[in-house]
Protein backbone atom coordinates (compact mmCIF):
# COMPACT_ATOMS: atom_id res chain seq x y z
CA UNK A 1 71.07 111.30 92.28
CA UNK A 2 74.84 111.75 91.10
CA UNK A 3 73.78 110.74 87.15
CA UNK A 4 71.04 113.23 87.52
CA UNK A 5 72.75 115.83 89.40
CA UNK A 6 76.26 116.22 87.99
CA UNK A 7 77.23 116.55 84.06
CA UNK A 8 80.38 115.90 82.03
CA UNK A 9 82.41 118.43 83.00
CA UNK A 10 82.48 116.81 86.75
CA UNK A 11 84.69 114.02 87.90
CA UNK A 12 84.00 111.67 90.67
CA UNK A 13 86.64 109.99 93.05
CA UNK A 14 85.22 106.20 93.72
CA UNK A 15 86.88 103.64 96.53
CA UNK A 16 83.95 101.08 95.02
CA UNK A 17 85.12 99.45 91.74
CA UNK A 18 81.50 98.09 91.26
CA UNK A 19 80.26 101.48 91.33
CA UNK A 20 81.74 102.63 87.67
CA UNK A 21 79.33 100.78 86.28
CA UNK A 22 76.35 102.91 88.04
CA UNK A 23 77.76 106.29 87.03
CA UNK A 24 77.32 107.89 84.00
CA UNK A 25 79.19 110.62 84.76
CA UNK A 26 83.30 110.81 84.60
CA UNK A 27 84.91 108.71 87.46
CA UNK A 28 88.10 108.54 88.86
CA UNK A 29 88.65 105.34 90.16
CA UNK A 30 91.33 105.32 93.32
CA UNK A 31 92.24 101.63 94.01
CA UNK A 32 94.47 101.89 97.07
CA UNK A 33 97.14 99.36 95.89
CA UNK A 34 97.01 100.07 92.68
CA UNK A 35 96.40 103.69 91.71
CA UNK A 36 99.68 105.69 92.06
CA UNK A 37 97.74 109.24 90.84
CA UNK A 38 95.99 109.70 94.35
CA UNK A 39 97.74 108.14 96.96
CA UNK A 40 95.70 106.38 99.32
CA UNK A 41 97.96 103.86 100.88
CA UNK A 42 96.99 103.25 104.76
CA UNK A 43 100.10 105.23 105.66
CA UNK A 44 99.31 108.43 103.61
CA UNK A 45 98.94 111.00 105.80
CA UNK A 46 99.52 114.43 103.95
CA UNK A 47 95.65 116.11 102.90
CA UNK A 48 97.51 119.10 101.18
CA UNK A 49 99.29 116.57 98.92
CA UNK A 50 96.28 114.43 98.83
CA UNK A 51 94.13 117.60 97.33
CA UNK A 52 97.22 118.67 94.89
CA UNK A 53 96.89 114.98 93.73
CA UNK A 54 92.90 115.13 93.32
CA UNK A 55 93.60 118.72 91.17
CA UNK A 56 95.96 117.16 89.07
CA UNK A 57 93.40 114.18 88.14
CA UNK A 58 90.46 116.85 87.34
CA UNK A 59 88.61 115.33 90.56
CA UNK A 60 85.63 117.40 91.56
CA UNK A 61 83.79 115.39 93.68
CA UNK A 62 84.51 112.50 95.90
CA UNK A 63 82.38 109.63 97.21
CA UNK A 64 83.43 107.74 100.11
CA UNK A 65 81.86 105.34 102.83
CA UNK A 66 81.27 106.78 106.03
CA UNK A 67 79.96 103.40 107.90
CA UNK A 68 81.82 103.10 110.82
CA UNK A 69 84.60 104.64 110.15
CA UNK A 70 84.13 107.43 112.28
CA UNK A 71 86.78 106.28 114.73
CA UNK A 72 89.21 105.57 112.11
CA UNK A 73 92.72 107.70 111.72
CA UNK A 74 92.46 110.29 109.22
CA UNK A 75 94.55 108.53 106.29
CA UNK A 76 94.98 106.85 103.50
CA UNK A 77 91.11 106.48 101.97
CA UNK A 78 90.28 108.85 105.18
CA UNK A 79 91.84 112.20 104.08
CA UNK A 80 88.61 113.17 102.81
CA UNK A 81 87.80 114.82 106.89
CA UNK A 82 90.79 117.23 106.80
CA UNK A 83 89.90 118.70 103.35
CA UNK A 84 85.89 119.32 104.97
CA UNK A 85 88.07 120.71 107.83
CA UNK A 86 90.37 123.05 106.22
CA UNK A 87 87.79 124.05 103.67
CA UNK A 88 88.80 122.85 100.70
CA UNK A 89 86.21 120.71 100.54
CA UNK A 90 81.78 120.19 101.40
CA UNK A 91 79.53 117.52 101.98
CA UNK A 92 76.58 117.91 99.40
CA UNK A 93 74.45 114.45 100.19
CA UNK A 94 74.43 111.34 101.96
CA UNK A 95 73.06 108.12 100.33
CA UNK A 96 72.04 105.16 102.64
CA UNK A 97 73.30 102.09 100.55
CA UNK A 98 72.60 98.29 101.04
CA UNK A 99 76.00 96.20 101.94
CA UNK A 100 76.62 93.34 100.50
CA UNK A 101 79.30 91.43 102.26
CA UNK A 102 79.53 88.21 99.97
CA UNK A 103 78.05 87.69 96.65
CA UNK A 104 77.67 83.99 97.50
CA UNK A 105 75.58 84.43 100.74
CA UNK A 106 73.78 88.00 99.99
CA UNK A 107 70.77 86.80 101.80
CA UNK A 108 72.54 86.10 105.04
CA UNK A 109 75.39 89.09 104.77
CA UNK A 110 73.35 92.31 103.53
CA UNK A 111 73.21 95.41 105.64
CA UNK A 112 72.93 99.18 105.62
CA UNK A 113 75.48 101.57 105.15
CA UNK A 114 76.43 104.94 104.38
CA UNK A 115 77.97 107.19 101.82
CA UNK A 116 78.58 110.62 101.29
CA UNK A 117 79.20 112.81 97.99
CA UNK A 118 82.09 115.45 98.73
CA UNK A 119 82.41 118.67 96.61
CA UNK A 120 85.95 119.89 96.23
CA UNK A 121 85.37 123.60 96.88
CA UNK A 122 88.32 124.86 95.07
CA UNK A 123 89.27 127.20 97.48
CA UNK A 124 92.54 127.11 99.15
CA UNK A 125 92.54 125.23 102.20
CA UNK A 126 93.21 127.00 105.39
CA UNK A 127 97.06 125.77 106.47
């Protein structure tokens, strides 16, 4: 849906390393240890610097796991909710996705899950 659906002048925020090699469109790939750009260390907790930092990388669009994580704090790879809140940011689609937990055992450790494609609205946010 995202290779048919968005085009070159788009950019897409990924958590999932294995996913560049799905997308044909531009990604922005946001390791949390090592990606200084976007900040997503488990103790960032700012979503205005968060967005500033998504602007400055050309980031249009963000795709993120929502499995479980609705309980989670709102940090680090979670900053995503306050930018939907504030309205800086929208939901466009959800994707159910199969989970692999171990390339060795796939059989014995696949699952569902969930993901959802963000659009950065590029309005300011509401603070």
């Amino acid at each position: 849906w995202i290779n048919a659906n968005l085009g070159p002048s788009d950019r897409v925020l990924l958590f999932n390393r294995q996913l560049n090699y799905l997308l044909r469109v531009p990604v922005f790939y946001a390791h949390v240890f090592f990606e200084a750009r976007v900040d997503t260390l488990p103790g960032a907790d700012d979503p205005a610097r968060f967005l500033r930092q998504l602007r400055r990388q050309q980031v249009t669009h963000l795709l993120v796991n929502v499995s479980g994580t609705e309980d989670e704090p709102t940090r680090g790879t979670r900053l995503w909710p306050s930018l939907i809140e504030e309205g800086c940011a929208e939901p466009v689609r959800d994707f159910t996705t199969r989970t692999i937990g171990s390339r060795t055992l796939a059989a014995a450790s696949t699952g569902e899950g969930r993901m959802r494609l963000i659009k950065l609205t590029g309005a300011p946010c509401s603070r």
